[in-house]
C-alpha atoms as a PDB file:
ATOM      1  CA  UNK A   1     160.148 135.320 159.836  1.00  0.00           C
ATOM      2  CA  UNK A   2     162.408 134.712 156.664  1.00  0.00           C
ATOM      3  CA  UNK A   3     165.045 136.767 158.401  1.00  0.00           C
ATOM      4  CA  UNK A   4     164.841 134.854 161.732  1.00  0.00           C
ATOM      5  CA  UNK A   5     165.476 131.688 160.221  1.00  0.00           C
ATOM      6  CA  UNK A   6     168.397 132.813 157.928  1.00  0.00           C
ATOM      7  CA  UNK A   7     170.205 134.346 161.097  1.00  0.00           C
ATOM      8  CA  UNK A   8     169.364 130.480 162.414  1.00  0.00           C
ATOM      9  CA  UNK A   9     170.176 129.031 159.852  1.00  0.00           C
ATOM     10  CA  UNK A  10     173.631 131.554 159.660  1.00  0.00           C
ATOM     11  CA  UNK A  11     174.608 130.931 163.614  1.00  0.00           C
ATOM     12  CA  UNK A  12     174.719 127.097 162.822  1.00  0.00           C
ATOM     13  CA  UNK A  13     177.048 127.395 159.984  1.00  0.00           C
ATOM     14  CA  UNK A  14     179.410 129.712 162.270  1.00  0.00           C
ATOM     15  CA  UNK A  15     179.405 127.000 164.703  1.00  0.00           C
ATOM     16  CA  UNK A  16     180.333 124.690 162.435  1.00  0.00           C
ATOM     17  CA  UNK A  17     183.071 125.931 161.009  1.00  0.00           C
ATOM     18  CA  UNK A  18     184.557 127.125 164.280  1.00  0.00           C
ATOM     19  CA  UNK A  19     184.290 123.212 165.727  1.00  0.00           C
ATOM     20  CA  UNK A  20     186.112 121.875 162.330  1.00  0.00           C
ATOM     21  CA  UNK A  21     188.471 124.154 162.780  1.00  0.00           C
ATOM     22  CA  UNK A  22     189.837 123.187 165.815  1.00  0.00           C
ATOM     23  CA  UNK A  23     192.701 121.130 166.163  1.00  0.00           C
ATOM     24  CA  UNK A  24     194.750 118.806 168.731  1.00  0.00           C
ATOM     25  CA  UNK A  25     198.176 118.819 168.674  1.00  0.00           C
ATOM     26  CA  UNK A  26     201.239 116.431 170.494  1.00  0.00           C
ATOM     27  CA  UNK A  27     203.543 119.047 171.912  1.00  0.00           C
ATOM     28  CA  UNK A  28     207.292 117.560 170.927  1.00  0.00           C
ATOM     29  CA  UNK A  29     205.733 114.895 168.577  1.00  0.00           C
ATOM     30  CA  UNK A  30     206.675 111.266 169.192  1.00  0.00           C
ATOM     31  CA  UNK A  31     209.121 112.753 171.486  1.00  0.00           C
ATOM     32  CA  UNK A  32     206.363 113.645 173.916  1.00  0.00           C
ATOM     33  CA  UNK A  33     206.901 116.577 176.748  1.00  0.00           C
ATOM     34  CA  UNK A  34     210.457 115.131 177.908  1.00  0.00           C
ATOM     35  CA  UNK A  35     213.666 117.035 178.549  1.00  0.00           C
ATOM     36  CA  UNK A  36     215.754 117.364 175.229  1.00  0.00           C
ATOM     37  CA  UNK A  37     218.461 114.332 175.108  1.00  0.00           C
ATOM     38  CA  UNK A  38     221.315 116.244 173.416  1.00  0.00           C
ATOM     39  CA  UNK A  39     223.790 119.915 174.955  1.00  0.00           C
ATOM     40  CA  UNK A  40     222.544 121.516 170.934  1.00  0.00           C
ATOM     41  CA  UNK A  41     218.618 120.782 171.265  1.00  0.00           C
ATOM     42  CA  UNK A  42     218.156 121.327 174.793  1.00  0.00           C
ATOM     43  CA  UNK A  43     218.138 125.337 174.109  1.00  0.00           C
ATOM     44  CA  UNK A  44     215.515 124.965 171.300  1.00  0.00           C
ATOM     45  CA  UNK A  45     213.740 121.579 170.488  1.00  0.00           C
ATOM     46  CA  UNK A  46     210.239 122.701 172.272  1.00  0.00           C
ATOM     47  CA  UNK A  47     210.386 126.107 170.341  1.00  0.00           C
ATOM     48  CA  UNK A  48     211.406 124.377 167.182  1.00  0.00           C
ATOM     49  CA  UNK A  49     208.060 122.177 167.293  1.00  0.00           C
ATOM     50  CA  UNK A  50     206.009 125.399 168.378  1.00  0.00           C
ATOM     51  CA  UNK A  51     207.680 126.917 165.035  1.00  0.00           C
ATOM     52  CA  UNK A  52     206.317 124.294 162.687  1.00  0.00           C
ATOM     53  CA  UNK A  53     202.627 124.393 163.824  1.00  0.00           C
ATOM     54  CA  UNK A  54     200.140 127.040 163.464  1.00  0.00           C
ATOM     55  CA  UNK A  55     198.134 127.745 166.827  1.00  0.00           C
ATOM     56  CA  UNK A  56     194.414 129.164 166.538  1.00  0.00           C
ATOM     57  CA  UNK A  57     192.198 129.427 169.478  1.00  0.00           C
ATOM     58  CA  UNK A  58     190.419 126.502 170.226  1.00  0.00           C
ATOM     59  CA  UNK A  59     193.102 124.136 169.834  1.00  0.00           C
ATOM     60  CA  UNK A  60     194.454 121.593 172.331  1.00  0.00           C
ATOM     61  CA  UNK A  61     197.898 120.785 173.108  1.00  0.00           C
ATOM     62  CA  UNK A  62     198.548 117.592 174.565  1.00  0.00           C
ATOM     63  CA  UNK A  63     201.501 116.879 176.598  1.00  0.00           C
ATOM     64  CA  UNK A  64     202.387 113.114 177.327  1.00  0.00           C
ATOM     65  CA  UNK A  65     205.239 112.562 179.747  1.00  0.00           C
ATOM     66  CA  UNK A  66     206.501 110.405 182.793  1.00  0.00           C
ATOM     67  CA  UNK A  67     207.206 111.779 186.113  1.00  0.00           C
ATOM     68  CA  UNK A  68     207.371 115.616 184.962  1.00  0.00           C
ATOM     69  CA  UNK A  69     205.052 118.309 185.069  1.00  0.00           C
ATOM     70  CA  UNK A  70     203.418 121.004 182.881  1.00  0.00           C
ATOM     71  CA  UNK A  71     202.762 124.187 183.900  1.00  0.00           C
ATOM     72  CA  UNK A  72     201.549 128.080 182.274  1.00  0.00           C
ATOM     73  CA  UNK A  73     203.316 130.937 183.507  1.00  0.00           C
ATOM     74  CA  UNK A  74     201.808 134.669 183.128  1.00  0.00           C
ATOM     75  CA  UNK A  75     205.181 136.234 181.895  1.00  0.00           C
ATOM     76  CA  UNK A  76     208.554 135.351 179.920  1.00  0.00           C
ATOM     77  CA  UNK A  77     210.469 136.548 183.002  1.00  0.00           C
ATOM     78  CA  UNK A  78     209.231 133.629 184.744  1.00  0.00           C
ATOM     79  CA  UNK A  79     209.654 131.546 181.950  1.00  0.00           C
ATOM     80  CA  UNK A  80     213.067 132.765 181.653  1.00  0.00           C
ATOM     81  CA  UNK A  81     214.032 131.872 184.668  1.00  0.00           C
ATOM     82  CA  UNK A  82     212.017 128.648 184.758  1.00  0.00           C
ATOM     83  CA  UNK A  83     210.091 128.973 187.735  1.00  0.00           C
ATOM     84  CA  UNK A  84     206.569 130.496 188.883  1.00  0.00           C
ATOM     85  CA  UNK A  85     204.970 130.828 192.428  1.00  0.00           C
ATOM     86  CA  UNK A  86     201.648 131.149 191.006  1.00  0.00           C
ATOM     87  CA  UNK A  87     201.304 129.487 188.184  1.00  0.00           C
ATOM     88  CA  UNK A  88     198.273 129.998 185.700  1.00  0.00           C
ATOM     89  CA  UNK A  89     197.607 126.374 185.547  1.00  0.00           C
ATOM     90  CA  UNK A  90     199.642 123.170 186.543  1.00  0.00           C
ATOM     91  CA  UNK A  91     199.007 119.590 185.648  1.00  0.00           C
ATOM     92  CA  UNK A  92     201.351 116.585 186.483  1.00  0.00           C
ATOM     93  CA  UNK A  93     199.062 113.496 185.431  1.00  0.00           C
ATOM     94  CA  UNK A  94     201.142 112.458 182.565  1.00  0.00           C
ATOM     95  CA  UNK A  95     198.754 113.057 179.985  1.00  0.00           C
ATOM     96  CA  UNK A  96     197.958 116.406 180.084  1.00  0.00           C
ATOM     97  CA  UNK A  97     195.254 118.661 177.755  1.00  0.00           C
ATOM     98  CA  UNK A  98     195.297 122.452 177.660  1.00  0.00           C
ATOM     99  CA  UNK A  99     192.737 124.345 175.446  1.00  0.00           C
ATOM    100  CA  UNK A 100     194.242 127.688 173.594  1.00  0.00           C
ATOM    101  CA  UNK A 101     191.447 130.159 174.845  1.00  0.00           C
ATOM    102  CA  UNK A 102     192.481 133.481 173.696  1.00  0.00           C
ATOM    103  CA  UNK A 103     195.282 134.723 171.180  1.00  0.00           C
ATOM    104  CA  UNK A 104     198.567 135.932 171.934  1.00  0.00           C
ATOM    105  CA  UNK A 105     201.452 134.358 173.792  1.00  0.00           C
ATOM    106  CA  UNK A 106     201.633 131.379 175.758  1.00  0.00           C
ATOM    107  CA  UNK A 107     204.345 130.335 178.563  1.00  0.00           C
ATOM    108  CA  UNK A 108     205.230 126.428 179.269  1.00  0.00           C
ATOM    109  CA  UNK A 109     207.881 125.154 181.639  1.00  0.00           C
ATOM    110  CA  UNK A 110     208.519 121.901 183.378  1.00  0.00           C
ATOM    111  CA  UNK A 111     207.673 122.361 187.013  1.00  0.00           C
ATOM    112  CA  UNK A 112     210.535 119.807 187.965  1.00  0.00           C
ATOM    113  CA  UNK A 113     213.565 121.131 189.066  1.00  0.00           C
ATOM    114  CA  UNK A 114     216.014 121.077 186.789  1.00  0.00           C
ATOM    115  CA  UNK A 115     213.730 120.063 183.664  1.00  0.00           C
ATOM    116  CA  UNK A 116     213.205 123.949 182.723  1.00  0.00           C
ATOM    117  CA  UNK A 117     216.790 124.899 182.575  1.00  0.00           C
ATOM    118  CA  UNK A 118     217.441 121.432 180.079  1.00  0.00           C
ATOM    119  CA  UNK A 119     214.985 122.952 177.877  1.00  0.00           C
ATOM    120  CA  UNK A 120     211.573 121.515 179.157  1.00  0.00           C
ATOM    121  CA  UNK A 121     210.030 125.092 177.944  1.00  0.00           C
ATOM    122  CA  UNK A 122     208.069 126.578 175.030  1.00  0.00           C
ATOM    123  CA  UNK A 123     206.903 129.568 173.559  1.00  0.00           C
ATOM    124  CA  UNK A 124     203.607 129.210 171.671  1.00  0.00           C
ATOM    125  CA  UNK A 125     202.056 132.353 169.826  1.00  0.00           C
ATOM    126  CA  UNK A 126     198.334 131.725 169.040  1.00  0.00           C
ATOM    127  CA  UNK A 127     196.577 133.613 166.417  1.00  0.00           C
ATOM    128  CA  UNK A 128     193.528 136.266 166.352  1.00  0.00           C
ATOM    129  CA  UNK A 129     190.993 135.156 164.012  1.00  0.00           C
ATOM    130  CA  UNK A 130     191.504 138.387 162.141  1.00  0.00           C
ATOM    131  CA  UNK A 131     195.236 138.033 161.668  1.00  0.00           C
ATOM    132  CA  UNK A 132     194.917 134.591 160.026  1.00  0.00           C
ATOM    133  CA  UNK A 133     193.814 134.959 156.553  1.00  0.00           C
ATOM    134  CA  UNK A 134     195.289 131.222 155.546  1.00  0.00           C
ATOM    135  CA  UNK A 135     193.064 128.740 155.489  1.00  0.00           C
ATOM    136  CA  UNK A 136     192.767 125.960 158.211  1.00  0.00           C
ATOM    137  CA  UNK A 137     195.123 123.062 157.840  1.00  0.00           C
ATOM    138  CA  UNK A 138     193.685 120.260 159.202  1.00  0.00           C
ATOM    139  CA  UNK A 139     195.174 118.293 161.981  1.00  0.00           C
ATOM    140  CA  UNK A 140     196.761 115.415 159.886  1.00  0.00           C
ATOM    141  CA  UNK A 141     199.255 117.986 158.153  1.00  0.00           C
ATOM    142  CA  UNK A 142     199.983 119.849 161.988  1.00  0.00           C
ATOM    143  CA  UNK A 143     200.158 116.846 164.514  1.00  0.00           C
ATOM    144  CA  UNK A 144     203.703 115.539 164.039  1.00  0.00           C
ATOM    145  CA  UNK A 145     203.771 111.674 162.870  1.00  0.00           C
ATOM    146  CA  UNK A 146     203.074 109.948 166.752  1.00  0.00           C
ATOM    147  CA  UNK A 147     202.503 106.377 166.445  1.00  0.00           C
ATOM    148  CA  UNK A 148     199.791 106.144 168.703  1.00  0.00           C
ATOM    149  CA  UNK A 149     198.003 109.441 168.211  1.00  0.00           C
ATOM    150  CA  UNK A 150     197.568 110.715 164.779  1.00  0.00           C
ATOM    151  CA  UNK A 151     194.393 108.588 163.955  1.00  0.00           C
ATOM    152  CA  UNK A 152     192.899 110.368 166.972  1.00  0.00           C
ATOM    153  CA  UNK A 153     193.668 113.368 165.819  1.00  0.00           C
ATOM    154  CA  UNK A 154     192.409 112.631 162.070  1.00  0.00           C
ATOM    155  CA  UNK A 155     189.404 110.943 163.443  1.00  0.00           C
ATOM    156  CA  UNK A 156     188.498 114.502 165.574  1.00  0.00           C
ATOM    157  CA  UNK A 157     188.630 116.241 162.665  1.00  0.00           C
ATOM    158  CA  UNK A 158     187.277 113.888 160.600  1.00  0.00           C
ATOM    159  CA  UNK A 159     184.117 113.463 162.915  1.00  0.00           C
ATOM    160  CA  UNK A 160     184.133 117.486 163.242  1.00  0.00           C
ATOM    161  CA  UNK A 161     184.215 118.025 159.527  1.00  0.00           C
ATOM    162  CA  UNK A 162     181.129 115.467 158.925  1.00  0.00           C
ATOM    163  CA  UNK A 163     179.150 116.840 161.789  1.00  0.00           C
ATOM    164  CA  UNK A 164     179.641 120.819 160.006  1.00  0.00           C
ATOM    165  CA  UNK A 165     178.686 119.272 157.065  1.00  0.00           C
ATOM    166  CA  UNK A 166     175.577 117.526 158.102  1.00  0.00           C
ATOM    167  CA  UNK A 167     174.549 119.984 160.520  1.00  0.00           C
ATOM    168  CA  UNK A 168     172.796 122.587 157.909  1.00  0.00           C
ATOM    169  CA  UNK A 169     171.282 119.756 155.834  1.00  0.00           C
ATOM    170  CA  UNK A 170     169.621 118.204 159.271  1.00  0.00           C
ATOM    171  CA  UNK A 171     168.271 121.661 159.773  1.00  0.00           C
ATOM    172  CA  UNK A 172     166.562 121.989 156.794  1.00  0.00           C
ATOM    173  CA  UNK A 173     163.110 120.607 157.884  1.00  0.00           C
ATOM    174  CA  UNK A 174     162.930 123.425 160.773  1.00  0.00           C
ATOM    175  CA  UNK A 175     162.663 125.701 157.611  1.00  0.00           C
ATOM    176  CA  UNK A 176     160.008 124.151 155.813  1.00  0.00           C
END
């Protein structure tokens, strides 16, 4: 019985530290998902971002933009070359989520012709569990400074902080 109620009591904790450490992200920052105004960042500016930030599964990237498009592509040749007949998932609402569900590399282009080859593309690399030994940073100190979105952000992981931390001490009365 003890043993069944520490493995309880263990499976909570895990699940709260995996919410908390989830994170939401802007991709391009105030910027939003736009093509890159100037020749020099048009080449790099989305890759740039992606090289500032730390990706774990679990996170969200959210993509604001007008009349544009977002879409996943399965390899860099298609990213490359900026376009995809099947692509792994497409969204053109203007405010667009996407959930990092596994680790390893991750292909975005523009799905508007022309947007791609201006540098409407990124590379994101998102880390195993087991190859990130740092710990989490939270979302204020990853989200670039948006005007309307970093108390959101905050407030997420503010919420999913206090909810780990309460969760074990509301659980205590199952135990005794």
């Amino acid at each position: 019985m003890e043993t069944s109620k520490s493995l309880v009591l263990l499976t909570l904790l895990f699940c709260c530290v995996i919410t908390a450490s989830s994170a939401e992200l802007f991709v391009g920052g105030k910027e939003g998902w736009t093509v890159p105004k100037s020749k020099d960042e048009q080449q790099h500016f989305f890759n740039d971002w992606a090289a500032t930030n730390r990706f774990r599964v679990n996170d969200t990237l959210r993509f604001k933009y007008k009349k544009d498009s977002v879409m996943v592509v399965k390899e860099e040749e298609e990213y490359n070359k900026c376009r995809s007949s099947h692509p792994l998932f497409f969204s053109n609402n203007g405010d667009t989520s996407f959930r990092l569900d596994r680790p390893g590399l991750f292909y975005f282009i523009s799905g508007v012709t022309g947007h791609c080859h201006h540098g409407l593309k990124m590379i994101i690399k998102v880390l195993d569990v087991q190859d990130d030994n740092s710990p989490p940073l939270p979302p204020s100190l990853t989200v670039d400074d948006h005007p309307n979105h970093k108390s959101s952000a905050t407030s997420h992981y503010s919420a999913s902080v206090a909810a780990a931390a309460a969760l074990p001490l509301m659980a205590l009365p199952l135990f005794f």
